[in-house]
C-alpha atoms as a PDB file:
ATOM      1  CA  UNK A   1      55.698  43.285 -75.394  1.00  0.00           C
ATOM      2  CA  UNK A   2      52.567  42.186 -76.934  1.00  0.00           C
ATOM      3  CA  UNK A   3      50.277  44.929 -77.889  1.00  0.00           C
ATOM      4  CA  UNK A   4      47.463  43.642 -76.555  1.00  0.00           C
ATOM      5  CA  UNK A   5      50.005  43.132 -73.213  1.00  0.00           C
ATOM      6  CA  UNK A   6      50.216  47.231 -73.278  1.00  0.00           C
ATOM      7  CA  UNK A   7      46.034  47.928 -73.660  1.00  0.00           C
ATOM      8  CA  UNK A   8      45.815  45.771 -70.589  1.00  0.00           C
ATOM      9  CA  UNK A   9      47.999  47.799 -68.187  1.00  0.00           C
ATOM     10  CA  UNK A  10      46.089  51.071 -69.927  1.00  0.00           C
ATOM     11  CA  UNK A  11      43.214  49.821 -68.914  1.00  0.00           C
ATOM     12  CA  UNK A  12      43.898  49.168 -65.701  1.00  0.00           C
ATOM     13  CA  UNK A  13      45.885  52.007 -64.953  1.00  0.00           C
ATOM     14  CA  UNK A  14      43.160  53.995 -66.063  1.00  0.00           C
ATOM     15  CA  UNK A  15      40.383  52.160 -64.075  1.00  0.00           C
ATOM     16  CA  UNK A  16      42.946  52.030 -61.050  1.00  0.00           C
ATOM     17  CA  UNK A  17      43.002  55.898 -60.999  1.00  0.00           C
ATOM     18  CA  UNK A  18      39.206  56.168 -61.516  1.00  0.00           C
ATOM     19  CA  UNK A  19      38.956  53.788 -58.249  1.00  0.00           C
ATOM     20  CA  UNK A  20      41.477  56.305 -56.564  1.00  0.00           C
ATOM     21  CA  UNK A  21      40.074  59.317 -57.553  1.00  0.00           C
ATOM     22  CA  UNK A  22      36.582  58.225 -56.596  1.00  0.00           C
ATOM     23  CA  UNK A  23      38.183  56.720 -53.002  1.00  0.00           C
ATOM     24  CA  UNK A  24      39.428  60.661 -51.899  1.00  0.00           C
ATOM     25  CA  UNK A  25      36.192  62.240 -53.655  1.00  0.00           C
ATOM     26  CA  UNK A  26      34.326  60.064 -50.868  1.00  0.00           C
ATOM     27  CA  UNK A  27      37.224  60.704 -48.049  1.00  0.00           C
ATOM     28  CA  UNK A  28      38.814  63.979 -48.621  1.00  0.00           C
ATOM     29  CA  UNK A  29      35.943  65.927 -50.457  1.00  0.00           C
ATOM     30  CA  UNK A  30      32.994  64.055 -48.372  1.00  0.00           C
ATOM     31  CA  UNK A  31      31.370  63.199 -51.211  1.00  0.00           C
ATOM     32  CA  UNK A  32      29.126  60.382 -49.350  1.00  0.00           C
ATOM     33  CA  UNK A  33      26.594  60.659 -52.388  1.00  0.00           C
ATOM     34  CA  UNK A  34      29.280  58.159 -53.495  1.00  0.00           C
ATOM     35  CA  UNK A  35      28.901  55.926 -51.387  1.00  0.00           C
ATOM     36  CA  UNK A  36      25.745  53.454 -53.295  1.00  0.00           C
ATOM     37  CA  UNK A  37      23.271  53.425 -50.834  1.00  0.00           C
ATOM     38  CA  UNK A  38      24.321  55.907 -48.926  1.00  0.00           C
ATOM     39  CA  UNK A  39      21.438  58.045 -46.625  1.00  0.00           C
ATOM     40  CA  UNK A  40      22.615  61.126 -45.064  1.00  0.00           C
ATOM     41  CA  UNK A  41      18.625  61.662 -43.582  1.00  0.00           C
ATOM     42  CA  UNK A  42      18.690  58.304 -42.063  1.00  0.00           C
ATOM     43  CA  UNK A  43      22.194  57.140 -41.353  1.00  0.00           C
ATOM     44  CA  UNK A  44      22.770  58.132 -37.763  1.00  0.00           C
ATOM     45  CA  UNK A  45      26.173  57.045 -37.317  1.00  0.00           C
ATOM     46  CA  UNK A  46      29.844  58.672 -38.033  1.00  0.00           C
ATOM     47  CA  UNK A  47      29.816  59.885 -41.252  1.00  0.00           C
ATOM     48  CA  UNK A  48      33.701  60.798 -40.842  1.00  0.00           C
ATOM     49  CA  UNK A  49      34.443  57.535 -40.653  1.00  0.00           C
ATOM     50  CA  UNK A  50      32.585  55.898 -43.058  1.00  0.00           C
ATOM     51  CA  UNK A  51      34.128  58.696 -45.246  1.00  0.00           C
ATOM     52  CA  UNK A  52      37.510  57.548 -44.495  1.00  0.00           C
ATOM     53  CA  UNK A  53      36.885  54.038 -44.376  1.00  0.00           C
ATOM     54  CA  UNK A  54      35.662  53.730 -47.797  1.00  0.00           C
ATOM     55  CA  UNK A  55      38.048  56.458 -49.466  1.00  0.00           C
ATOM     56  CA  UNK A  56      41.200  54.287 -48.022  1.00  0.00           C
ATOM     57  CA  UNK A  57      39.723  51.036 -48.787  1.00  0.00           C
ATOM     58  CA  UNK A  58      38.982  52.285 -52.913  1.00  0.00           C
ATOM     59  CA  UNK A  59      42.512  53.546 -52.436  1.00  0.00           C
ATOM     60  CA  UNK A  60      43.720  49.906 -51.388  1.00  0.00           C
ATOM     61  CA  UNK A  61      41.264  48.388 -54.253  1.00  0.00           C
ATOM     62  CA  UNK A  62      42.813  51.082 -56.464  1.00  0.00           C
ATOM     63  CA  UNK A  63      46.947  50.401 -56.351  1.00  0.00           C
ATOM     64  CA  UNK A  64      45.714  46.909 -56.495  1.00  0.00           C
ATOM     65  CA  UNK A  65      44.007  47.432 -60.145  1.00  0.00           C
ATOM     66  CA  UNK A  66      47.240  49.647 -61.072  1.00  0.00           C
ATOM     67  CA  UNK A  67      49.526  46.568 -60.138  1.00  0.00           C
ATOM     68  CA  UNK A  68      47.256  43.970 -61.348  1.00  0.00           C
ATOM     69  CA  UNK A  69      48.904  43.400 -65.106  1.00  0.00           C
ATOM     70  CA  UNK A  70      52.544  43.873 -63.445  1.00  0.00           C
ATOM     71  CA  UNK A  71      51.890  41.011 -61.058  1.00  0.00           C
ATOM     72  CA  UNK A  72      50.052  39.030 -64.232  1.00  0.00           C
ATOM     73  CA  UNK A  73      53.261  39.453 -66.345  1.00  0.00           C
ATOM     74  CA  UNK A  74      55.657  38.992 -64.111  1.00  0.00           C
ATOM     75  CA  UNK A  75      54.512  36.618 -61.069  1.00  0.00           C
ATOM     76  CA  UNK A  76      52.178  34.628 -63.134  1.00  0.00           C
ATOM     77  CA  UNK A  77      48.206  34.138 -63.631  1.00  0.00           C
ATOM     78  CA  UNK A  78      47.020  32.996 -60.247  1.00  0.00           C
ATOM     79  CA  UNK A  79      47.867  36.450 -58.916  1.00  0.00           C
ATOM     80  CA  UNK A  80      44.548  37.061 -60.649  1.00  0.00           C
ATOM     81  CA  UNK A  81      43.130  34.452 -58.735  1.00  0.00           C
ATOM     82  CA  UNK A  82      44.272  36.429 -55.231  1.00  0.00           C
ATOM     83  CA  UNK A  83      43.136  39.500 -56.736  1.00  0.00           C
ATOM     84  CA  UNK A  84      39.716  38.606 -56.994  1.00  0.00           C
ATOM     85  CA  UNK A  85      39.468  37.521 -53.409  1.00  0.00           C
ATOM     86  CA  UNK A  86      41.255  40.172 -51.692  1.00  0.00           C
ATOM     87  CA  UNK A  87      38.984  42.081 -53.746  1.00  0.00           C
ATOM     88  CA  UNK A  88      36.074  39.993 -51.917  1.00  0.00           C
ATOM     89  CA  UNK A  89      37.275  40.310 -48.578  1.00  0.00           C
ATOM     90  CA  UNK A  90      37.565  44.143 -49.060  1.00  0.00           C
ATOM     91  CA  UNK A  91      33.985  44.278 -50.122  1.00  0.00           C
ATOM     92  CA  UNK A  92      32.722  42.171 -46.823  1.00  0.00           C
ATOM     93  CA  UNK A  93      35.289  43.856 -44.448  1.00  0.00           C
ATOM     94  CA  UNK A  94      33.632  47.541 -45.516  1.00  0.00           C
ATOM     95  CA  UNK A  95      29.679  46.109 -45.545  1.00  0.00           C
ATOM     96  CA  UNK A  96      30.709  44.377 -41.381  1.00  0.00           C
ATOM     97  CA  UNK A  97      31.980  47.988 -40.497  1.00  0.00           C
ATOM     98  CA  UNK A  98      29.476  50.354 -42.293  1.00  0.00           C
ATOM     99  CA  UNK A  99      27.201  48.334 -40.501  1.00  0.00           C
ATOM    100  CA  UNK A 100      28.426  48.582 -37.224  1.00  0.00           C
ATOM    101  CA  UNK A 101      29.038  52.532 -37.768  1.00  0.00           C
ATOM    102  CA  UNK A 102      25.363  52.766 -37.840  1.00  0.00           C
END
């Protein structure tokens, strides 16, 4: 392998455990602070489960950065391609249902 092949899936193993480490800081630890935004005065709706939305959702974003270079190397480049909008459609799934938490 390339070394520049072997910094890639560092780096993204490395940013994949920040995103999981961050997703059960906000989940498991209720860490909402977190959360960018985030209100506890003035958001009036389950905290819980905004909580465990978001934690299993950075978990999800998470494995996905881990696998990332695997599926680059070994299924080819437009897994990047489906990356970057499941990534997308993560994003707008959690802003719909933190909004309707609220």
């Amino acid at each position: 392998m390339d070394p520049e092949i072997i910094g890639g899936f560092i780096i993204c193993l490395f940013v994949g455990i920040g995103i999981i480490l961050a997703g059960w800081l906000i989940w498991k630890k209720e860490y909402y602070h977190l959360i960018a935004g985030f209100d506890a005065s003035t958001f009036k709706g389950d905290t819980k489960a905004l909580g465990k939305m978001f934690g299993i959702s950075m978990y999800i974003l998470g494995f996905m950065t881990i696998l990332l270079p695997f599926g680059l190397e070994f299924i080819g480049e437009w897994l990047g391609i489906a990356y970057a909008a499941l990534t997308i459609i993560l994003i707008i799934f959690l802003i719909v249902r933190a909004n309707q938490l609220k």
